[in-house]
Protein backbone atom coordinates (compact mmCIF):
# COMPACT_ATOMS: atom_id res chain seq x y z
CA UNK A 1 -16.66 1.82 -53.48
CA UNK A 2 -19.74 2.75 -50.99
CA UNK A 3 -19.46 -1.22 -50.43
CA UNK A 4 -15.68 -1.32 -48.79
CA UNK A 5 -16.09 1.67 -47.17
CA UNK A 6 -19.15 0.45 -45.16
CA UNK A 7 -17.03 -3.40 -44.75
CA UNK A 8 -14.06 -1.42 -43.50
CA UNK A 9 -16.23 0.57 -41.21
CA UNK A 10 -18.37 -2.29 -40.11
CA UNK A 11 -14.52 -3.93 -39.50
CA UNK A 12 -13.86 -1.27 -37.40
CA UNK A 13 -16.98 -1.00 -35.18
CA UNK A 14 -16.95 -4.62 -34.99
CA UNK A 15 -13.26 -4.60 -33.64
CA UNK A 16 -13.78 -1.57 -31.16
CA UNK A 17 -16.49 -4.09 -29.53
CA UNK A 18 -15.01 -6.78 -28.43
CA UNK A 19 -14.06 -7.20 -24.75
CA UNK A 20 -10.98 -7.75 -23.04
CA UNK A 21 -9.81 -9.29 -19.42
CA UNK A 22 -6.93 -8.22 -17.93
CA UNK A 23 -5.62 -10.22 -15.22
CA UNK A 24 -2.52 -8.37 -13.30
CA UNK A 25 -0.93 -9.38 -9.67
CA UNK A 26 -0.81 -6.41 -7.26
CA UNK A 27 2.20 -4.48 -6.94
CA UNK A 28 2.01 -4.83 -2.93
CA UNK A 29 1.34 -8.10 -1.12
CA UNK A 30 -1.81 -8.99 0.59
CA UNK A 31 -1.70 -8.38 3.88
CA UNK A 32 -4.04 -9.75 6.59
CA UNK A 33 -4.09 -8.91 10.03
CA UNK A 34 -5.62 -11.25 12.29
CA UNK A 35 -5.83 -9.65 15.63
CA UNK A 36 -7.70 -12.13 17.87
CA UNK A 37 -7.48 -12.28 21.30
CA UNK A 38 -8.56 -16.30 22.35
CA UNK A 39 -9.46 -15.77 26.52
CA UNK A 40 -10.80 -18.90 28.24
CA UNK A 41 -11.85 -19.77 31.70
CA UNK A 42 -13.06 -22.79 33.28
CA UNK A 43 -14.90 -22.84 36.49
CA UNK A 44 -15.04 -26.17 38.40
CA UNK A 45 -17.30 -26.35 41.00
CA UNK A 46 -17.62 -29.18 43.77
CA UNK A 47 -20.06 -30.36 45.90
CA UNK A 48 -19.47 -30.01 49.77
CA UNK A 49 -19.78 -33.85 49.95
CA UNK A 50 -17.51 -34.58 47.38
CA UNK A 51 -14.79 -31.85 48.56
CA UNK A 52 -15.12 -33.79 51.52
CA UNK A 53 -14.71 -37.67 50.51
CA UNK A 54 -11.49 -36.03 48.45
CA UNK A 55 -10.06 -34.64 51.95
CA UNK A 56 -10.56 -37.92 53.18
CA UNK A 57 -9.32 -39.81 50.43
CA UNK A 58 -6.62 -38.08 49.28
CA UNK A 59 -4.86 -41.06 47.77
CA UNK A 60 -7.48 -42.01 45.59
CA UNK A 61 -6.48 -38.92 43.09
């Protein structure tokens, strides 16, 4: 008798043990806020003699 009793047990301890993964989707979506503000500025700057050839030359551009 002391022999199932202690297998039973053992059953039971051996059960309570074993893990479990639970894989669930959220109830709200994801949300992702991308707030980004992109600035660029471009500085072009020209030599006196070539501002000059291009006043000359303004057909070449």
């Amino acid at each position: 008798m002391k022999k199932i009793c202690a297998f039973i047990l053992a059953g039971f301890l051996a059960s309570a043990c074993t893990p479990t993964v639970k894989l669930q989707a959220p109830d709200k979506p994801i949300e992702i806020n991308l707030n980004v503000n992109i600035e660029q500025h471009v500085k072009i700057s020209i030599d006196k003699d070539v501002q000059k050839a291009i006043s000359k030359n303004k057909d070449i551009f």
